[in-house]
C-alpha atoms as a PDB file:
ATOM      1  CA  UNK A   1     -18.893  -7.164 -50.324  1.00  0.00           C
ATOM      2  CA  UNK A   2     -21.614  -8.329 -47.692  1.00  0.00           C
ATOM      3  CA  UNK A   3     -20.070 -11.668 -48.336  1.00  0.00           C
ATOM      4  CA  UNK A   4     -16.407 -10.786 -46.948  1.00  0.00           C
ATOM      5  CA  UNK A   5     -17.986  -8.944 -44.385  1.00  0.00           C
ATOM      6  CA  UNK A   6     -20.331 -11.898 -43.418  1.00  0.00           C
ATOM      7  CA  UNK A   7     -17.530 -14.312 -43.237  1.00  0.00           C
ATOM      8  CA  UNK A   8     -15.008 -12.129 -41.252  1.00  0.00           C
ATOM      9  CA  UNK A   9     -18.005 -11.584 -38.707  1.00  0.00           C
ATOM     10  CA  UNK A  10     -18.496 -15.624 -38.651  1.00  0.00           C
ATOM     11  CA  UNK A  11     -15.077 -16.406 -38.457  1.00  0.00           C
ATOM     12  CA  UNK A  12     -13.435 -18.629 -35.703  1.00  0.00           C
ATOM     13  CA  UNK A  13     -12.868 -16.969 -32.392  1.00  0.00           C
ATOM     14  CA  UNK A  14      -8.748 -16.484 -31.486  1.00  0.00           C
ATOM     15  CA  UNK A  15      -9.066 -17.177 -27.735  1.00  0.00           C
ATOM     16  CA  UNK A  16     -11.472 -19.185 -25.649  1.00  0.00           C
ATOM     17  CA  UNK A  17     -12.722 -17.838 -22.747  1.00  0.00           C
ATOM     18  CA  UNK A  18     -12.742 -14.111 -21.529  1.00  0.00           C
ATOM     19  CA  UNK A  19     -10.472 -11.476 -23.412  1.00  0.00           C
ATOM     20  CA  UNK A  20      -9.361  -7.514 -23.437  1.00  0.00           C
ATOM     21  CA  UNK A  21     -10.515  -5.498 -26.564  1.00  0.00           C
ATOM     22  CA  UNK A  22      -7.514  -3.160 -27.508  1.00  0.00           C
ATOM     23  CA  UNK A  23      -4.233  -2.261 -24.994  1.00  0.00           C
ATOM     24  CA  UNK A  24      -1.114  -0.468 -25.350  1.00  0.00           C
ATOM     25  CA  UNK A  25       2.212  -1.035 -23.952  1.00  0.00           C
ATOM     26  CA  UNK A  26       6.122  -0.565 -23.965  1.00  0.00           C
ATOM     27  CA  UNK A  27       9.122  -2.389 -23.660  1.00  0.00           C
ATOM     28  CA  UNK A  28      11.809  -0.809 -21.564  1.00  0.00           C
ATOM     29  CA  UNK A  29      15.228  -2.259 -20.346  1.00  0.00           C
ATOM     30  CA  UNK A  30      16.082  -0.383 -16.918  1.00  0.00           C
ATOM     31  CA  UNK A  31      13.141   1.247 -16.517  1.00  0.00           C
ATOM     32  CA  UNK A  32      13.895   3.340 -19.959  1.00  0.00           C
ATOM     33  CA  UNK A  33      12.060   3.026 -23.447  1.00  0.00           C
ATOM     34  CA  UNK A  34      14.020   0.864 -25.537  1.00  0.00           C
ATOM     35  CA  UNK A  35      14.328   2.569 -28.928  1.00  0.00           C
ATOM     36  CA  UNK A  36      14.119   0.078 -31.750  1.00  0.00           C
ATOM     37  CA  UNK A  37      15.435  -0.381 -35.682  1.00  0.00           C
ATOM     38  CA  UNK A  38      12.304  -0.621 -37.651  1.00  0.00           C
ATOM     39  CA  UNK A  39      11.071  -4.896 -37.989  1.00  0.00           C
ATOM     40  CA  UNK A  40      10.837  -6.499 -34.755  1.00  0.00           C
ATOM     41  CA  UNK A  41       8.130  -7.684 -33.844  1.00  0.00           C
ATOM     42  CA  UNK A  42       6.709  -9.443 -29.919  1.00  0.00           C
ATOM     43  CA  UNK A  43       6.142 -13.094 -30.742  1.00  0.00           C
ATOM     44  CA  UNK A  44       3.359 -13.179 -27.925  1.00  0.00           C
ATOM     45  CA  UNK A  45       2.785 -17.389 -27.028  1.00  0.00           C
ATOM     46  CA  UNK A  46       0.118 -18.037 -24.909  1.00  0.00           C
ATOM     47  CA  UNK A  47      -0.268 -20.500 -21.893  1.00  0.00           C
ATOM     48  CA  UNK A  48      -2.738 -22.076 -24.212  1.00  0.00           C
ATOM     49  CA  UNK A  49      -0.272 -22.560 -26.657  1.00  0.00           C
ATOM     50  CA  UNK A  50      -1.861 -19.485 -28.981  1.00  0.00           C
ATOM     51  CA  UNK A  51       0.737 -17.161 -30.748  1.00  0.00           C
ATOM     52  CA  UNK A  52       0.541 -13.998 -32.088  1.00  0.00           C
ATOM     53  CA  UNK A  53       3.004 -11.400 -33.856  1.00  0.00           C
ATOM     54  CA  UNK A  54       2.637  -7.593 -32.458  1.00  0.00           C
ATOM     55  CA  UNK A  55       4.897  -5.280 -34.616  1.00  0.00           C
ATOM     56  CA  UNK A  56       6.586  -3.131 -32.285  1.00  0.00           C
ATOM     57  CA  UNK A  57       7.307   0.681 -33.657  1.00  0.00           C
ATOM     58  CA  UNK A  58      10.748   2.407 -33.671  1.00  0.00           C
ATOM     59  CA  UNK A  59      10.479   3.892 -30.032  1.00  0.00           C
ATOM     60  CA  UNK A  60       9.357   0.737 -28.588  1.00  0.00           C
ATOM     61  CA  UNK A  61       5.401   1.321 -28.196  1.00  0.00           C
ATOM     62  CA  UNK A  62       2.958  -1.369 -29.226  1.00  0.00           C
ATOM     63  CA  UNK A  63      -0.653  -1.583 -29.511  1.00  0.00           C
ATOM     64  CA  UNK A  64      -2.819  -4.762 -29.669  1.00  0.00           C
ATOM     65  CA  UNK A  65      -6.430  -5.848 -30.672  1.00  0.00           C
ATOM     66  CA  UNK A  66      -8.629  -8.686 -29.071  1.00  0.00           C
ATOM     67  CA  UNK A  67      -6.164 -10.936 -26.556  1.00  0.00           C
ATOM     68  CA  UNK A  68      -6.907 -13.722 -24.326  1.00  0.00           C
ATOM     69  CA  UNK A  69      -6.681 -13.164 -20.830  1.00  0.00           C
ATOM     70  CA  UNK A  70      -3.557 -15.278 -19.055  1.00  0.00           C
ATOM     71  CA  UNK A  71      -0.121 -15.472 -19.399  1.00  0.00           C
ATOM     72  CA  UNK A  72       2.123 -14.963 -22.091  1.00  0.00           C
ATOM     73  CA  UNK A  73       6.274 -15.560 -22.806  1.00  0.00           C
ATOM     74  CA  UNK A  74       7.716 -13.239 -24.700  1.00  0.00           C
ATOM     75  CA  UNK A  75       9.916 -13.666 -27.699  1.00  0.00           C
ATOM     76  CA  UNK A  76      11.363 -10.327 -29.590  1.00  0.00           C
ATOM     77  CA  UNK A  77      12.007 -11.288 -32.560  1.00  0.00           C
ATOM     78  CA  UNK A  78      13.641  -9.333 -35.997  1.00  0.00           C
ATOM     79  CA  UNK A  79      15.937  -9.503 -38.971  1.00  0.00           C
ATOM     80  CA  UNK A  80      19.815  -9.289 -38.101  1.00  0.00           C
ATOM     81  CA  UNK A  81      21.185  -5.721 -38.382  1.00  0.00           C
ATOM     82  CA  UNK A  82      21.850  -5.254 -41.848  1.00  0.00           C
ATOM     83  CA  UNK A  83      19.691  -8.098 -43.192  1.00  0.00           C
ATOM     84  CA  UNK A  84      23.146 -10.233 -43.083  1.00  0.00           C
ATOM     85  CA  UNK A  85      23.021 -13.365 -40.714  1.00  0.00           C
ATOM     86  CA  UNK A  86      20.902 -15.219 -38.050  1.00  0.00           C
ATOM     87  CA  UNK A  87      17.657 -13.300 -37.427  1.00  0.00           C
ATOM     88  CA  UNK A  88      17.503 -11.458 -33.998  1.00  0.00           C
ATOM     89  CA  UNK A  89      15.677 -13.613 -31.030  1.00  0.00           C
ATOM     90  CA  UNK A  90      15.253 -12.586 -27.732  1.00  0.00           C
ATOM     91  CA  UNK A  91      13.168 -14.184 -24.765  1.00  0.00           C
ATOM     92  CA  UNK A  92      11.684 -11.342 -22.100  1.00  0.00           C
ATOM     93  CA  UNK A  93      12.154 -12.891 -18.710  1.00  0.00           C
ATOM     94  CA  UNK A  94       8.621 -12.701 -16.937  1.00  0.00           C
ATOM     95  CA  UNK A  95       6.850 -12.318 -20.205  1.00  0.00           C
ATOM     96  CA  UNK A  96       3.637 -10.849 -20.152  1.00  0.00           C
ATOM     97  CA  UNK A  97      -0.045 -11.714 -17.998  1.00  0.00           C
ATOM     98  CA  UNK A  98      -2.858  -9.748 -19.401  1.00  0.00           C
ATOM     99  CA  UNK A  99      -5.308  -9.347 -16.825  1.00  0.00           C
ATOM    100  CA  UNK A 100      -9.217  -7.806 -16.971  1.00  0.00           C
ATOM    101  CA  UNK A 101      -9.608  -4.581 -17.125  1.00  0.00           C
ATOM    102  CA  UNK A 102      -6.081  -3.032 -17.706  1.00  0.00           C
ATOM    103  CA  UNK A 103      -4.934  -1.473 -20.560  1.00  0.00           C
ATOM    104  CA  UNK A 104      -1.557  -0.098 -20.684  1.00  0.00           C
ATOM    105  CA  UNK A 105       1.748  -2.593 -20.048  1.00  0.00           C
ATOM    106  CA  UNK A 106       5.355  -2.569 -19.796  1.00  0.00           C
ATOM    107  CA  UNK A 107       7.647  -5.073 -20.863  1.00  0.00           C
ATOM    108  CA  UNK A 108      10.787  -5.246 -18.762  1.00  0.00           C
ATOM    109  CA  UNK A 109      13.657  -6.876 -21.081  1.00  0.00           C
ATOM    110  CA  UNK A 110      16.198  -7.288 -18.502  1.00  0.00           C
ATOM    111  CA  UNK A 111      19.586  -7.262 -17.729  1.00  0.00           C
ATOM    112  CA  UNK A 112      20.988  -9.816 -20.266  1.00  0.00           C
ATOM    113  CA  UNK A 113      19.243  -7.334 -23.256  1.00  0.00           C
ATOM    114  CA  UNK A 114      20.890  -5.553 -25.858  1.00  0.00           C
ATOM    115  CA  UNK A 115      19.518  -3.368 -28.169  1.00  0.00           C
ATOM    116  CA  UNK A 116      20.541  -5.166 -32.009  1.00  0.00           C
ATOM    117  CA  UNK A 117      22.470  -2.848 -34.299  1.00  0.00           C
END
């Protein structure tokens, strides 16, 4: 056990340079919460090139962990309604900048967004 533990504590760091602990945020079209179908999920790509998945939940609310500080685009991304066809992709115009010391963020979908059925 001290051995897993060990190794997760030693383990390579995700970002270089300064980073957030834990935020929350939304994604909203309009203004307005975007409710979601259960599965998608933020494909978060950093300037650096990092990505990470953040599973959003049904009412469009999101928390995530440790995050690198800079600027993100952001991909939604989810299985086609009904689990029949292309999976769902959607690019957030003005994606996301994380910034030092804030910890709550809205994502602002846009115009061209609609909500998959």
């Amino acid at each position: 056990m001290s051995l897993g533990l060990f190794a997760v504590g030693c383990g390579p760091k995700l970002f270089e340079g300064p980073t957030v602990d834990k935020f929350t945020g939304r994604v909203v079209k309009d203004g307005k919460p975007v409710a979601w179908p259960q599965g998608l999920t933020l494909e978060l790509t950093h300037e650096k090139g990092r990505k990470l998945g953040i599973p959003v939940q049904p009412d469009g609310s999101f928390t995530i962990g440790t995050m690198g500080i800079g600027k993100y685009t952001v991909m939604v991304k989810g299985s086609a309604p009904g689990g029949k066809g292309a999976p769902y992709m959607y690019t957030a115009p003005g994606g996301l900048t994380i910034e030092e010391g804030k910890t709550d963020y809205t994502i602002e979908l846009g115009k061209d967004f609609k909500t998959p059925q």
